[in-house]
C-alpha atoms as a PDB file:
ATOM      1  CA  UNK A   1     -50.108 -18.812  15.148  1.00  0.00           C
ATOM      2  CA  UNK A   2     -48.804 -15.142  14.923  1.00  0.00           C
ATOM      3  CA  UNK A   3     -49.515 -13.767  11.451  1.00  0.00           C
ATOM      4  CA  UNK A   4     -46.646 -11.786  11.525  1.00  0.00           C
ATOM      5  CA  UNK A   5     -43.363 -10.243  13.259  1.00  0.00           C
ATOM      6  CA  UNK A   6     -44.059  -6.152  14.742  1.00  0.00           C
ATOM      7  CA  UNK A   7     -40.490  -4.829  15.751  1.00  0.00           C
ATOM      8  CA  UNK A   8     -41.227  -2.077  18.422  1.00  0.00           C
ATOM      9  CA  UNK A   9     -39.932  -0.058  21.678  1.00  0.00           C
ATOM     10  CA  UNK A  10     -41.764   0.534  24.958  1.00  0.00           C
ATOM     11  CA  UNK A  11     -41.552   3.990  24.456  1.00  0.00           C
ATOM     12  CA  UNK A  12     -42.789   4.267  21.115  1.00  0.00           C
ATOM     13  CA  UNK A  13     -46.290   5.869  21.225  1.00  0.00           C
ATOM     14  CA  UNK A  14     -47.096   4.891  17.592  1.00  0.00           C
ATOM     15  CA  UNK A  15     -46.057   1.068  18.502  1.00  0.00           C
ATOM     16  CA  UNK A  16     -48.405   1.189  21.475  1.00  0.00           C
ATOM     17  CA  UNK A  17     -51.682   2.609  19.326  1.00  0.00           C
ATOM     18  CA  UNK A  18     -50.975  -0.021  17.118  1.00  0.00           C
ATOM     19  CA  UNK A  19     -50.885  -2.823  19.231  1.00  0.00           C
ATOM     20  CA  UNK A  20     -54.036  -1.995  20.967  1.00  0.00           C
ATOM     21  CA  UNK A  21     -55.869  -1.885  17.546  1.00  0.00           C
ATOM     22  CA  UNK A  22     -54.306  -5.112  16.329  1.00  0.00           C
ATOM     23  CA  UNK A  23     -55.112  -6.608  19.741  1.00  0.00           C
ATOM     24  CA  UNK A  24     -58.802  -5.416  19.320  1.00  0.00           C
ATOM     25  CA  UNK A  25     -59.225  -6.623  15.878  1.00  0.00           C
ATOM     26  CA  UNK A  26     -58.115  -9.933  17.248  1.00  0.00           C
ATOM     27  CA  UNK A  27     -55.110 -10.316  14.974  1.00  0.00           C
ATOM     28  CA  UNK A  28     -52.254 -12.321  16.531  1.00  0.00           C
ATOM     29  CA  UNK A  29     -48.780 -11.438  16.179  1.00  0.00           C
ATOM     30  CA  UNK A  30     -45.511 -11.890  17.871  1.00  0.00           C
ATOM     31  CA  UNK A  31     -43.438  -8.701  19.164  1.00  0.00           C
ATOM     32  CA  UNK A  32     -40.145  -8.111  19.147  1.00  0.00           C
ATOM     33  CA  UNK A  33     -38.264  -5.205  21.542  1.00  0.00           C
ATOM     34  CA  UNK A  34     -35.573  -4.299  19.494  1.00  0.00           C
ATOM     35  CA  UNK A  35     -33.913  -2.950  22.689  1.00  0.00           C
ATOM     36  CA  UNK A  36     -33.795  -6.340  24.747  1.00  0.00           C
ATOM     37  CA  UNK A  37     -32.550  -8.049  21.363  1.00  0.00           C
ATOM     38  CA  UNK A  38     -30.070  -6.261  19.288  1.00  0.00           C
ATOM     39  CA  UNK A  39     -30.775  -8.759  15.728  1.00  0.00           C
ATOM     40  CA  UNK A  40     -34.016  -7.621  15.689  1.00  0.00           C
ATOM     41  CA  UNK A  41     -32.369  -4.065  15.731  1.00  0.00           C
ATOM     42  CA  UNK A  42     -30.651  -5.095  12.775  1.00  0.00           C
ATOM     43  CA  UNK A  43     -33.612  -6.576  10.931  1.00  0.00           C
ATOM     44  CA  UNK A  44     -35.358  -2.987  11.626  1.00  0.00           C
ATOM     45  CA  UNK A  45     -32.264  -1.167  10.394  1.00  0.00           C
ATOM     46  CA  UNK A  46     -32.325  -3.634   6.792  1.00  0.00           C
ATOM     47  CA  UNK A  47     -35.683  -3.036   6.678  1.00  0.00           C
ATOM     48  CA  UNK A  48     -35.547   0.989   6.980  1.00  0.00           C
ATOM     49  CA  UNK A  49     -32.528   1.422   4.974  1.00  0.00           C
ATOM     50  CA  UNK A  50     -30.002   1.981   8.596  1.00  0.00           C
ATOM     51  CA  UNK A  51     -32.716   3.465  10.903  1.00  0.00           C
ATOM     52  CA  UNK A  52     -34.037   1.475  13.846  1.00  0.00           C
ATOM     53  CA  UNK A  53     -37.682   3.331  12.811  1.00  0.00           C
ATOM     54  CA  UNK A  54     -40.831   1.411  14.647  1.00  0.00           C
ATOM     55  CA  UNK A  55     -42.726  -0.098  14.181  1.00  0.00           C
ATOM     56  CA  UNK A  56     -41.555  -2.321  11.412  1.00  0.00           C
ATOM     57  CA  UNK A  57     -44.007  -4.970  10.837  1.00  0.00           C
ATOM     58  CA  UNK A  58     -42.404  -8.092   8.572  1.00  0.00           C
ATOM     59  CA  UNK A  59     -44.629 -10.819   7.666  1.00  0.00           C
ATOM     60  CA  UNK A  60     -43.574 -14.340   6.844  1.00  0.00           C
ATOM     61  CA  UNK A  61     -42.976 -13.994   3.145  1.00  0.00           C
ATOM     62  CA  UNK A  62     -40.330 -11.706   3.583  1.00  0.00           C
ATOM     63  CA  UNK A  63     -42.019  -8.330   2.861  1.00  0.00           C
ATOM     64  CA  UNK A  64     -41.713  -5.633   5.880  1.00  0.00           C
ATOM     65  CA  UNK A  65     -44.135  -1.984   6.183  1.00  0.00           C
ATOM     66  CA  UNK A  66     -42.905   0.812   8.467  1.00  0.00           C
ATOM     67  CA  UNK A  67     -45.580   2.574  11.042  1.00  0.00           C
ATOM     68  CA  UNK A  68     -48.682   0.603   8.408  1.00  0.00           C
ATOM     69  CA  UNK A  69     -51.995   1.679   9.546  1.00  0.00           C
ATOM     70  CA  UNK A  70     -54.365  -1.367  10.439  1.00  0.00           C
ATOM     71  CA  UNK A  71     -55.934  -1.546   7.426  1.00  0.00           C
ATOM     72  CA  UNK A  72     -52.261  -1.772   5.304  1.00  0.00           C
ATOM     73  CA  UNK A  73     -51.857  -4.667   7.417  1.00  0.00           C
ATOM     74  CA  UNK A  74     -55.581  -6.232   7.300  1.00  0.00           C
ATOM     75  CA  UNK A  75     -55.283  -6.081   3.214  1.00  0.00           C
ATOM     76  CA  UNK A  76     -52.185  -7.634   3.342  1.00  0.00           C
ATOM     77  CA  UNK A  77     -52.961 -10.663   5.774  1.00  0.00           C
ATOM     78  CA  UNK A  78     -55.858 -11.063   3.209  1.00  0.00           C
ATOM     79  CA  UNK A  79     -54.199 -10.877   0.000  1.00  0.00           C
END
């Protein structure tokens, strides 16, 4: 099961570089285009006070982190 929600683009270089580090430190999550599916756009835009700003990682209590580092998110799935 995904440990969390990661809001992203295709274009968005910081989305990709964190992606490749999640997928090497073997932590699942689900993505979410917010281009192909305009709620998520409006989760992202909640989340970042009106700006679509990826990625916007939201976990499954509720709390969200914009562009976290790997090790924001690795304390937090351990906390």
């Amino acid at each position: 099961m995904a440990a969390f929600t990661m809001y992203s683009t295709p274009w968005c270089g910081y989305c990709h570089r964190l992606k490749g580090q999640l997928k090497r430190a073997g932590i699942e999550f689900t993505e979410v285009d917010i281009e192909q599916v305009p709620d998520a756009a409006k989760i992202v835009e909640k989340v970042n006070n009106g700006n679509q700003t990826v990625p916007t990682v939201v976990f499954p209590d509720g709390t969200a982190m914009t562009n976290p580092s790997i090790a924001q998110i690795a304390d937090k799935l351990v906390a």
